[in-house]
Protein backbone atom coordinates (compact mmCIF):
# COMPACT_ATOMS: atom_id res chain seq x y z
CA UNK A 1 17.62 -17.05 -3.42
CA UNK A 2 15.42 -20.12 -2.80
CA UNK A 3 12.14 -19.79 -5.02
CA UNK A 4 10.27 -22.14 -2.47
CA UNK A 5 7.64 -25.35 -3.80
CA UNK A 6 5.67 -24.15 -6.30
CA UNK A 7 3.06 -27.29 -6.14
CA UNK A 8 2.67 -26.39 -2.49
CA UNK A 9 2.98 -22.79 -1.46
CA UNK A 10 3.19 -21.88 2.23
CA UNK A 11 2.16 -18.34 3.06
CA UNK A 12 2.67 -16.15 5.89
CA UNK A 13 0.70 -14.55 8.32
CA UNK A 14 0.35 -11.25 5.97
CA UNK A 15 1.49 -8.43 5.05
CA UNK A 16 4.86 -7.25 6.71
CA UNK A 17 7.04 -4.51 6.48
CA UNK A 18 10.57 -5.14 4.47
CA UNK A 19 13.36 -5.17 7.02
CA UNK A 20 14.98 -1.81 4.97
CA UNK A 21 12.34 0.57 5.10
CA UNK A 22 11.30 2.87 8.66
CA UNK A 23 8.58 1.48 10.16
CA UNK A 24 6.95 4.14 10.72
CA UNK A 25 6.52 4.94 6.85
CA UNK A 26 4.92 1.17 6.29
CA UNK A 27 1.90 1.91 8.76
CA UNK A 28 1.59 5.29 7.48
CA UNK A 29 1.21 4.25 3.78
CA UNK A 30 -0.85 0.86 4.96
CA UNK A 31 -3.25 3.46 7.02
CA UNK A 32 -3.58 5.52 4.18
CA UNK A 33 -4.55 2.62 2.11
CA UNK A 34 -7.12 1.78 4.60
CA UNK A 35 -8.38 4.91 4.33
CA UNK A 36 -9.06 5.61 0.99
CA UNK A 37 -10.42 1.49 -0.08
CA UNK A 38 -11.91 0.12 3.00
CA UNK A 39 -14.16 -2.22 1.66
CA UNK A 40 -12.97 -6.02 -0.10
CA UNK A 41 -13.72 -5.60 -4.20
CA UNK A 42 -16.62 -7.10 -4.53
CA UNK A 43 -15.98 -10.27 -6.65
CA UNK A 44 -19.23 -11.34 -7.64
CA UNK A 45 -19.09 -8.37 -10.34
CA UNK A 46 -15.83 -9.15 -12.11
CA UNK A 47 -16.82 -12.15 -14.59
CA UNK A 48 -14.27 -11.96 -17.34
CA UNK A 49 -16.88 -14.07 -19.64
CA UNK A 50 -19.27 -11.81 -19.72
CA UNK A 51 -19.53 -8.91 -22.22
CA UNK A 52 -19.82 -5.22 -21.03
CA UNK A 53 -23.31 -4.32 -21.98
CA UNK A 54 -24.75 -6.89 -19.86
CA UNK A 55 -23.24 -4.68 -16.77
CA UNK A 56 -26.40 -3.10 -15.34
CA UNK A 57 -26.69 0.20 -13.46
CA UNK A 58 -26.75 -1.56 -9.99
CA UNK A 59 -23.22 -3.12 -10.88
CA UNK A 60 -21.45 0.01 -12.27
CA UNK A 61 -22.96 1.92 -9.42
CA UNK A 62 -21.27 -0.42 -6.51
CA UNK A 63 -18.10 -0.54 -8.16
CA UNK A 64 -17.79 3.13 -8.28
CA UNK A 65 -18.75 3.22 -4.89
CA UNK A 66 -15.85 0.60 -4.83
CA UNK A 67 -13.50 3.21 -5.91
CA UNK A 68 -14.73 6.27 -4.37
CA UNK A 69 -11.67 7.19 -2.03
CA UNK A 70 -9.46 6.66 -5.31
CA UNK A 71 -11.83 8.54 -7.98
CA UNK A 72 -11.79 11.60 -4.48
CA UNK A 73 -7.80 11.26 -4.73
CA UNK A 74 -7.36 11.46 -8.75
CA UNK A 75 -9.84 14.57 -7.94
CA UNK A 76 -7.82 16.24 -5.14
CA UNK A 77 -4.93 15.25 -7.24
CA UNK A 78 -5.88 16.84 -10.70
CA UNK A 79 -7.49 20.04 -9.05
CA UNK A 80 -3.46 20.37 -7.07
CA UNK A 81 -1.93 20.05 -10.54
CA UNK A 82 -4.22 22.52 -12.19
CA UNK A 83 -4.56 25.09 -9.65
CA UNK A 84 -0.99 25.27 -8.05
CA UNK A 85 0.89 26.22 -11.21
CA UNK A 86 -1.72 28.82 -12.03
CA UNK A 87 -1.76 30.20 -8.31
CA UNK A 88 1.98 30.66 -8.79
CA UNK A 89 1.77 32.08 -12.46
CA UNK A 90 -0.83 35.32 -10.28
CA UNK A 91 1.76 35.61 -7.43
CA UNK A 92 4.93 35.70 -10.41
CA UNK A 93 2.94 37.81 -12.81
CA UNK A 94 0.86 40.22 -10.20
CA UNK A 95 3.44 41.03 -7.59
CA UNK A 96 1.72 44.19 -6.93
């Protein structure tokens, strides 16, 4: 495996799918991805050097907008793992 120049990396046109997986799975999971984070991050408000209290309510507010389709998913995903075991402990328990 040839690690390439490291003082001068070359880079390719972008992202492409491996050669072992279906295609059709890479644009599914890539459209998804689109989906749910749209927007670049928005760099401006990541400074490591600054401390968090100096984050106003302006900054916190467009990074959660940042992260909406991911905050919607943990959501979706929390309310599935919550409500389908308890849906299944009615139908097991009240089979009436």
């Amino acid at each position: 495996m040839e690690l390439g120049n490291f003082s001068k990396p070359t880079y390719g046109p972008g992202l492409e799918a491996p050669g072992s997986s279906p295609p059709g799975l890479v644009t599914m999971a890539h459209g998804f991805l689109r989906l749910v984070q749209p927007n670049p991050l928005p760099r401006e408000l990541i400074n490591f050097g600054q401390s968090q209290s100096e984050f106003s309510r302006e900054d916190i507010h467009e990074l959660l907008l940042y992260e909406l389709g991911f905050l919607i998913c943990v959501a979706i995903g929390v309310l599935f793992i919550i409500l389908v075991p308890l849906v299944g402990c009615c139908f097991c328990c009240c089979r009436c």
